[in-house]
ModelCIF file with pLDDT and N, C-alpha, C, O atoms, coordinates in Angstrom:
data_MODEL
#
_entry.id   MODEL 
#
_entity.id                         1 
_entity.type                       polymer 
_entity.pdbx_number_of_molecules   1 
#
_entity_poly.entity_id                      1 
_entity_poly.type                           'polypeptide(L)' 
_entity_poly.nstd_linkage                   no 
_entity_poly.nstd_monomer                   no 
_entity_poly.pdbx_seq_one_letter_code       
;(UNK)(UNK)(UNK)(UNK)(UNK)(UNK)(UNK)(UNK)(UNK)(UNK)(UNK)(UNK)(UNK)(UNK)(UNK)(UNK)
(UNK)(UNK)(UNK)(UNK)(UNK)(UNK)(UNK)(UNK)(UNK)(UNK)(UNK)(UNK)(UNK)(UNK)
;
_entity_poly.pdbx_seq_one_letter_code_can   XXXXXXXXXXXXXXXXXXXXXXXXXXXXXX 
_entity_poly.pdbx_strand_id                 A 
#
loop_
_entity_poly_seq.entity_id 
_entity_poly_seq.num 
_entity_poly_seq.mon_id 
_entity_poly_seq.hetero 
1 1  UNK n 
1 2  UNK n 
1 3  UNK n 
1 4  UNK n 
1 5  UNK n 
1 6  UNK n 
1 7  UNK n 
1 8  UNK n 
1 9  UNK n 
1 10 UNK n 
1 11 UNK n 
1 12 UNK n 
1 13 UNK n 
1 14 UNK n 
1 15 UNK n 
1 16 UNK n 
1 17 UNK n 
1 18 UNK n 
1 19 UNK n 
1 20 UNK n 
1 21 UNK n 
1 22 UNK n 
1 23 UNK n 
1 24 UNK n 
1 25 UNK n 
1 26 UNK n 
1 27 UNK n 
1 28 UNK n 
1 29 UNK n 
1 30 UNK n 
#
_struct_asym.id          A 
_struct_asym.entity_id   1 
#
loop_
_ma_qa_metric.id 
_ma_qa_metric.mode 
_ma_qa_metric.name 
_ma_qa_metric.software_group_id 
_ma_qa_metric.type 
1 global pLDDT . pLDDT 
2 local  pLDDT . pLDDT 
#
_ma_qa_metric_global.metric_id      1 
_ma_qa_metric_global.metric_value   89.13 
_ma_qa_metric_global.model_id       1 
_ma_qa_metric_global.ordinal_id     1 
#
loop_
_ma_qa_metric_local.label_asym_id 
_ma_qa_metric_local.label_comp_id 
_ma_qa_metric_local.label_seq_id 
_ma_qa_metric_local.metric_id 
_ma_qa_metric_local.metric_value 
_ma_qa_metric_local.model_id 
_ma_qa_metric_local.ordinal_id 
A UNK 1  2 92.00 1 1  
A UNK 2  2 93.00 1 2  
A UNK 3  2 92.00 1 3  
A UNK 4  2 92.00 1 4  
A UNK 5  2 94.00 1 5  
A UNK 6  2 92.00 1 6  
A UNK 7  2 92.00 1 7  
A UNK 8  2 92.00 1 8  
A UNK 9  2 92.00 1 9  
A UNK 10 2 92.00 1 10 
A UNK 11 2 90.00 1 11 
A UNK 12 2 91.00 1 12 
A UNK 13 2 92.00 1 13 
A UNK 14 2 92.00 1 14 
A UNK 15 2 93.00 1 15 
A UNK 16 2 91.00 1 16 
A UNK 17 2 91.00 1 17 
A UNK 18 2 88.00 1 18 
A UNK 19 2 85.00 1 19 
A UNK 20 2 89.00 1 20 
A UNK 21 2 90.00 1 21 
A UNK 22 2 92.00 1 22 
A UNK 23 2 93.00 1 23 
A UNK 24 2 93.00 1 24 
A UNK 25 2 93.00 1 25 
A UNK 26 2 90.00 1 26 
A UNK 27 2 90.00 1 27 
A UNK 28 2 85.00 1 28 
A UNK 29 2 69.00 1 29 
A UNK 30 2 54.00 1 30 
#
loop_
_atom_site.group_PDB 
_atom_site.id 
_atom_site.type_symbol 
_atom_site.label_atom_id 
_atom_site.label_alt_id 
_atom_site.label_comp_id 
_atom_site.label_asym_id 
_atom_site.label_entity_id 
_atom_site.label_seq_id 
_atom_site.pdbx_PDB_ins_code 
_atom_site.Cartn_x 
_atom_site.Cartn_y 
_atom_site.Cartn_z 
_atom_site.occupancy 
_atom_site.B_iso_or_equiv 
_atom_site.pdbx_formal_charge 
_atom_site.auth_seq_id 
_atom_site.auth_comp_id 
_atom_site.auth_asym_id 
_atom_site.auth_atom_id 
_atom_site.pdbx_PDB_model_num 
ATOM 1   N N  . UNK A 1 1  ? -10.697 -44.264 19.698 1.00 92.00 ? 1  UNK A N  1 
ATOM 2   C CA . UNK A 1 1  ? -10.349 -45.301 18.721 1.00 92.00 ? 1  UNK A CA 1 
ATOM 3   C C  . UNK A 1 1  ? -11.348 -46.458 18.802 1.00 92.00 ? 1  UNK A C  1 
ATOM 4   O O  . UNK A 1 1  ? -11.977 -46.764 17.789 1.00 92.00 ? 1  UNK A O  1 
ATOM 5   N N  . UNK A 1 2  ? -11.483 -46.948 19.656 1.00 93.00 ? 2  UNK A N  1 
ATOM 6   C CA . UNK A 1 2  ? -12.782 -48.143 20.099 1.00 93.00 ? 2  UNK A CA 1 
ATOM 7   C C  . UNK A 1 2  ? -14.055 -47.665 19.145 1.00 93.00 ? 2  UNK A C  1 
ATOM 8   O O  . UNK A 1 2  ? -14.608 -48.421 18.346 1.00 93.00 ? 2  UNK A O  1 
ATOM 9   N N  . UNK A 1 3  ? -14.490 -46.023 19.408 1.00 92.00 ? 3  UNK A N  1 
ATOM 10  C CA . UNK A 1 3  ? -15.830 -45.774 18.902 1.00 92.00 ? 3  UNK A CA 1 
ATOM 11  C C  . UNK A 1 3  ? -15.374 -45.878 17.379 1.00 92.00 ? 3  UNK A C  1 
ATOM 12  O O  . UNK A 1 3  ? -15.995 -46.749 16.770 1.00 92.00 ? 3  UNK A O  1 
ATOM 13  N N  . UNK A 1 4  ? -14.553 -45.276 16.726 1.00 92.00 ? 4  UNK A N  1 
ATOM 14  C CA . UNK A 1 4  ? -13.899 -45.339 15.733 1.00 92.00 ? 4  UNK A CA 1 
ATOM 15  C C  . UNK A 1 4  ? -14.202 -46.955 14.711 1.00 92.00 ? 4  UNK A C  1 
ATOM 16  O O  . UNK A 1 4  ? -14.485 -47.097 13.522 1.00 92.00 ? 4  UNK A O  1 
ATOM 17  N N  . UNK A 1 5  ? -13.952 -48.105 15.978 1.00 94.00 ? 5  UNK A N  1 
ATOM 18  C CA . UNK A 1 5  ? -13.653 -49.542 14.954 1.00 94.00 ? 5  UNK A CA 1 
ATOM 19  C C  . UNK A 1 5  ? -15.316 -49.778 15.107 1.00 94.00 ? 5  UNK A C  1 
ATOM 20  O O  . UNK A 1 5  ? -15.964 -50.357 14.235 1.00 94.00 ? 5  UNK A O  1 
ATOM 21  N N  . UNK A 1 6  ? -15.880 -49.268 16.290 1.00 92.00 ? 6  UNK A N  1 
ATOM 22  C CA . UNK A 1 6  ? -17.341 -49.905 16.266 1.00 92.00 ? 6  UNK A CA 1 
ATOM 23  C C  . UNK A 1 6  ? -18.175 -49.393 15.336 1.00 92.00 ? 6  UNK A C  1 
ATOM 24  O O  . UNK A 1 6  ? -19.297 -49.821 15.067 1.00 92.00 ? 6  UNK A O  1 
ATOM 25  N N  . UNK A 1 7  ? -17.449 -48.192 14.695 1.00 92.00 ? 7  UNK A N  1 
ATOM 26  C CA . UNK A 1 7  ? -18.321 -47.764 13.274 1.00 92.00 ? 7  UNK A CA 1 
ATOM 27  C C  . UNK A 1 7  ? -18.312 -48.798 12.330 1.00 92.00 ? 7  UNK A C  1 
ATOM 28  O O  . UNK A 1 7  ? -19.234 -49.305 11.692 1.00 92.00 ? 7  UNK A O  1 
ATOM 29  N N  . UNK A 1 8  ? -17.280 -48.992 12.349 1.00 92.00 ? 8  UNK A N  1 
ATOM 30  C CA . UNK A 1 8  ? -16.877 -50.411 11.544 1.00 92.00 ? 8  UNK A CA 1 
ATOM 31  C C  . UNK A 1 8  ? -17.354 -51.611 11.829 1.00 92.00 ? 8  UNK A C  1 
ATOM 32  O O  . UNK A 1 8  ? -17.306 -52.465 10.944 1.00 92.00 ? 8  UNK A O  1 
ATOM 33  N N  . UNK A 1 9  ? -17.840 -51.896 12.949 1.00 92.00 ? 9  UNK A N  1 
ATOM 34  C CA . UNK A 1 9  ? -18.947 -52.961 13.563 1.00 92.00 ? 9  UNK A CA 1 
ATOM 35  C C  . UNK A 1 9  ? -17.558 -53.683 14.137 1.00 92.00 ? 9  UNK A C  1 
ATOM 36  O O  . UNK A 1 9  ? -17.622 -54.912 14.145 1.00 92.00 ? 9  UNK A O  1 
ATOM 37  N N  . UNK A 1 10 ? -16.365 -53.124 14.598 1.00 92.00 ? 10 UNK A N  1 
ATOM 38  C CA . UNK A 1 10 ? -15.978 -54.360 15.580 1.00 92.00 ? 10 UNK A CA 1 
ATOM 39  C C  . UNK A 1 10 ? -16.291 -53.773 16.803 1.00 92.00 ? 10 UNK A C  1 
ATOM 40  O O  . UNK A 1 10 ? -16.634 -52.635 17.125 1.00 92.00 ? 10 UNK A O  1 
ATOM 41  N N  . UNK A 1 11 ? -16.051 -55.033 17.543 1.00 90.00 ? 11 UNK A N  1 
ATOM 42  C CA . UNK A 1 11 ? -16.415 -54.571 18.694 1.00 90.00 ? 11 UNK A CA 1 
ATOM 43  C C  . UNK A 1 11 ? -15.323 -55.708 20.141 1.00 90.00 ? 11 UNK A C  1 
ATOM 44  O O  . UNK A 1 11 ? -15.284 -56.938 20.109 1.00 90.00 ? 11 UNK A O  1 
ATOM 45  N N  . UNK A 1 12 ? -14.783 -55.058 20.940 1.00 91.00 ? 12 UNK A N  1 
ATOM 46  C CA . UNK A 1 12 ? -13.809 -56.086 21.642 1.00 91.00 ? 12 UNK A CA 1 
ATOM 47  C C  . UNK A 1 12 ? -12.482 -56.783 21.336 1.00 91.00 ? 12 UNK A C  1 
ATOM 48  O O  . UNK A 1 12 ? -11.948 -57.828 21.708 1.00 91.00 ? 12 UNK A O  1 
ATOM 49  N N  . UNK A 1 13 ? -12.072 -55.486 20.263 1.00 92.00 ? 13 UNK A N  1 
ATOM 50  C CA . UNK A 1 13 ? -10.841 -55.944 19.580 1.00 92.00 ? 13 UNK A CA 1 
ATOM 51  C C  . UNK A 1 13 ? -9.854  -55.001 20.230 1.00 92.00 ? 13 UNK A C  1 
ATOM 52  O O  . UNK A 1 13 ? -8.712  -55.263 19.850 1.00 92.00 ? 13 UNK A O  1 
ATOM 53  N N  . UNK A 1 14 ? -9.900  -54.117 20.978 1.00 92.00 ? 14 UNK A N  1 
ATOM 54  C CA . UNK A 1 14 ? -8.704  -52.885 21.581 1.00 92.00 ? 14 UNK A CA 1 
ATOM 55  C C  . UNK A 1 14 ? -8.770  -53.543 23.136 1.00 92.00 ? 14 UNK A C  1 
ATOM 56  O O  . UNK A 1 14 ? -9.788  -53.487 23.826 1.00 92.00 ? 14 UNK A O  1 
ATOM 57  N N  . UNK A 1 15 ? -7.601  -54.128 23.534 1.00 93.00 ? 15 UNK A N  1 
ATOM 58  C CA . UNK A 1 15 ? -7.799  -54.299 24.812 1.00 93.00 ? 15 UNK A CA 1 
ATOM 59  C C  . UNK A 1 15 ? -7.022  -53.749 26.103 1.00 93.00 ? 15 UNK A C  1 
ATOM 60  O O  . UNK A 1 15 ? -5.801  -53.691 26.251 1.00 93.00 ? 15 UNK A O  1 
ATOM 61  N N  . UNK A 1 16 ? -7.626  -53.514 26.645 1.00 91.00 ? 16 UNK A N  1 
ATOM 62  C CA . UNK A 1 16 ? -6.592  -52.843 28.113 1.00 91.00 ? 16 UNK A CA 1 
ATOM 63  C C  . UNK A 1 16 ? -5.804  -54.154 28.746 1.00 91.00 ? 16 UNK A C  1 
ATOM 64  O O  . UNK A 1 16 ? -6.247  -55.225 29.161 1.00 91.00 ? 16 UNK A O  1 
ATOM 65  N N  . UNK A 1 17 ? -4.542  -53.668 28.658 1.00 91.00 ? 17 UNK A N  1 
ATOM 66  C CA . UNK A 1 17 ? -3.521  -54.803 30.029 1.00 91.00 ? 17 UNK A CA 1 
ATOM 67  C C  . UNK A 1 17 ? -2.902  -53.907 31.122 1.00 91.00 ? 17 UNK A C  1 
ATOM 68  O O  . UNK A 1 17 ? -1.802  -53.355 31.073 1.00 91.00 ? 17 UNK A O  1 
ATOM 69  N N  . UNK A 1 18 ? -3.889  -53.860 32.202 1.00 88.00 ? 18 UNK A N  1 
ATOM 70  C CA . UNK A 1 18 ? -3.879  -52.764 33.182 1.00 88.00 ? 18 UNK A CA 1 
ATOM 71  C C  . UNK A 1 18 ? -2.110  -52.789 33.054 1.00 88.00 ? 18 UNK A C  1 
ATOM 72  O O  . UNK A 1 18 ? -1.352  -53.605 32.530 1.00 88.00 ? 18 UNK A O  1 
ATOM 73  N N  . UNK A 1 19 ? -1.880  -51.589 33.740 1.00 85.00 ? 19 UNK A N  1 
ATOM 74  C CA . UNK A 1 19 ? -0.591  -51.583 34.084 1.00 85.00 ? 19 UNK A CA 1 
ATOM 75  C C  . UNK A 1 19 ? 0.379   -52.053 33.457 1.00 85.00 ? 19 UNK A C  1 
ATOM 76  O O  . UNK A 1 19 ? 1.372   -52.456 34.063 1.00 85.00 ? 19 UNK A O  1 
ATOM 77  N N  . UNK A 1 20 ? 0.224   -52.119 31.300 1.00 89.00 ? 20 UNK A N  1 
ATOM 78  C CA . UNK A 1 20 ? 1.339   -52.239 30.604 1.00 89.00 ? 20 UNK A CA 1 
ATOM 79  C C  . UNK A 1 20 ? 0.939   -51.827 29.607 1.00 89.00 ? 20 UNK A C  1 
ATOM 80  O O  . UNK A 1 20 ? 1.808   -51.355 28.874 1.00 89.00 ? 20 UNK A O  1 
ATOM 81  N N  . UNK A 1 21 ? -0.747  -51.786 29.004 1.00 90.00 ? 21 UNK A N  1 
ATOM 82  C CA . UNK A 1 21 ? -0.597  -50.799 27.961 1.00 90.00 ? 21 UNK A CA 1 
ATOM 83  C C  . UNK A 1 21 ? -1.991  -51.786 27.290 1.00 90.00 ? 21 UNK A C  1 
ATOM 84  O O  . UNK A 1 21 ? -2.848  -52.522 27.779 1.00 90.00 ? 21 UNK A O  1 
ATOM 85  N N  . UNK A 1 22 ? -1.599  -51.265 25.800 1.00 92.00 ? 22 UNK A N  1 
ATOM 86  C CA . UNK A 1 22 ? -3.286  -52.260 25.037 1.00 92.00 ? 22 UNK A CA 1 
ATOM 87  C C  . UNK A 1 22 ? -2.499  -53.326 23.958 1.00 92.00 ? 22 UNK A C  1 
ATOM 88  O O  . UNK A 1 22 ? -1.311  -53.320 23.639 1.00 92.00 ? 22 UNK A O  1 
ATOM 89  N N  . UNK A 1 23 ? -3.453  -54.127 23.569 1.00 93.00 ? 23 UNK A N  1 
ATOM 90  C CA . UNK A 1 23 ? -3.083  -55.225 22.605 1.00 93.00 ? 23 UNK A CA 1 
ATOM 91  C C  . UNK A 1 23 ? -4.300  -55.074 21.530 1.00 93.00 ? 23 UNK A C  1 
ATOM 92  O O  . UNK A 1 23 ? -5.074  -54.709 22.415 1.00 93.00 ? 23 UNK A O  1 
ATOM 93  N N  . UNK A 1 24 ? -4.676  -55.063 20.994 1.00 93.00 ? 24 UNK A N  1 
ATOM 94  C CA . UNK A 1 24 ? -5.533  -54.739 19.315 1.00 93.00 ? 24 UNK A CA 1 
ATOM 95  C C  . UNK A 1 24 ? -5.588  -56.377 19.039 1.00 93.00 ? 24 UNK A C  1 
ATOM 96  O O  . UNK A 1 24 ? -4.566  -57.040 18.861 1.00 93.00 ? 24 UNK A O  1 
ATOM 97  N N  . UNK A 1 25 ? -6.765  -56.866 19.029 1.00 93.00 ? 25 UNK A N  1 
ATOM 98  C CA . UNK A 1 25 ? -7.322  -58.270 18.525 1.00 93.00 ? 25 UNK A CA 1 
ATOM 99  C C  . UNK A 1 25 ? -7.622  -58.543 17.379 1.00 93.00 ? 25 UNK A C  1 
ATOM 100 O O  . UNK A 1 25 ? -8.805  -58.249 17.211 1.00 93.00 ? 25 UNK A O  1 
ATOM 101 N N  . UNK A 1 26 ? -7.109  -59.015 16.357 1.00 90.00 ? 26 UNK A N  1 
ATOM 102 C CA . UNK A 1 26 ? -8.421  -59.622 14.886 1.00 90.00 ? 26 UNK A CA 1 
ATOM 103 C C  . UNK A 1 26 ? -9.165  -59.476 14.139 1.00 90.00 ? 26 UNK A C  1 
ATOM 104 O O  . UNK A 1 26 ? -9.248  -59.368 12.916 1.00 90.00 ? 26 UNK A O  1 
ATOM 105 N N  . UNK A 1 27 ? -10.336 -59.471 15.781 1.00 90.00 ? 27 UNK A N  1 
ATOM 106 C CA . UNK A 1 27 ? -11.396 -60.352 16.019 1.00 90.00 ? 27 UNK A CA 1 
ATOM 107 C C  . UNK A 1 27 ? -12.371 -59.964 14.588 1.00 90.00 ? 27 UNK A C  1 
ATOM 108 O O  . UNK A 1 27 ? -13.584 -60.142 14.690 1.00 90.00 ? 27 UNK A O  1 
ATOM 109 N N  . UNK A 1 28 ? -11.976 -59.596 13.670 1.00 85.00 ? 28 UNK A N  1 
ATOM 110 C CA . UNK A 1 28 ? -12.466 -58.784 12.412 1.00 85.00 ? 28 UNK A CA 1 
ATOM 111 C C  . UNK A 1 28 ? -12.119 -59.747 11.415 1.00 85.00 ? 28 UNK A C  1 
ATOM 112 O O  . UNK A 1 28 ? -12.634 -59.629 10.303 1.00 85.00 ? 28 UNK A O  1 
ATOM 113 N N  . UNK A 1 29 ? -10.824 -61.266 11.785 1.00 69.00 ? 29 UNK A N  1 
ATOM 114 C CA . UNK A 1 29 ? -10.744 -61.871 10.737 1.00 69.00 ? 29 UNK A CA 1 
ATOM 115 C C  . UNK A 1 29 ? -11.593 -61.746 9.315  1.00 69.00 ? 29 UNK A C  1 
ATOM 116 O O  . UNK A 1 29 ? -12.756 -61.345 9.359  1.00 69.00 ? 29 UNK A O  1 
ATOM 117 N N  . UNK A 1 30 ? -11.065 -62.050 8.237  1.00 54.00 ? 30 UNK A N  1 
ATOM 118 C CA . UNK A 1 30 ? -11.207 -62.112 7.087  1.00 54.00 ? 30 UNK A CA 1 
ATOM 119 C C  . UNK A 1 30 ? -11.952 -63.899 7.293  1.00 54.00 ? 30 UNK A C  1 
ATOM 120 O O  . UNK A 1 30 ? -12.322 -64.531 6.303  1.00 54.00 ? 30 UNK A O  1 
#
């Protein structure tokens, strides 16, 4: 999924929270 959004040019928006899971960022605002 990561390589997936970086096609899309994001980059640092899927994040790991060790030991509870991921959170998905923005960082793509409009």
């Amino acid at each position: 999924v990561r390589k997936r959004l970086m096609e899309l040019g994001i980059e640092g928006a899927l994040e790991t929270v060790r030991g509870s899971g991921y959170r998905l960022h923005p960082v793509w605002q409009r």
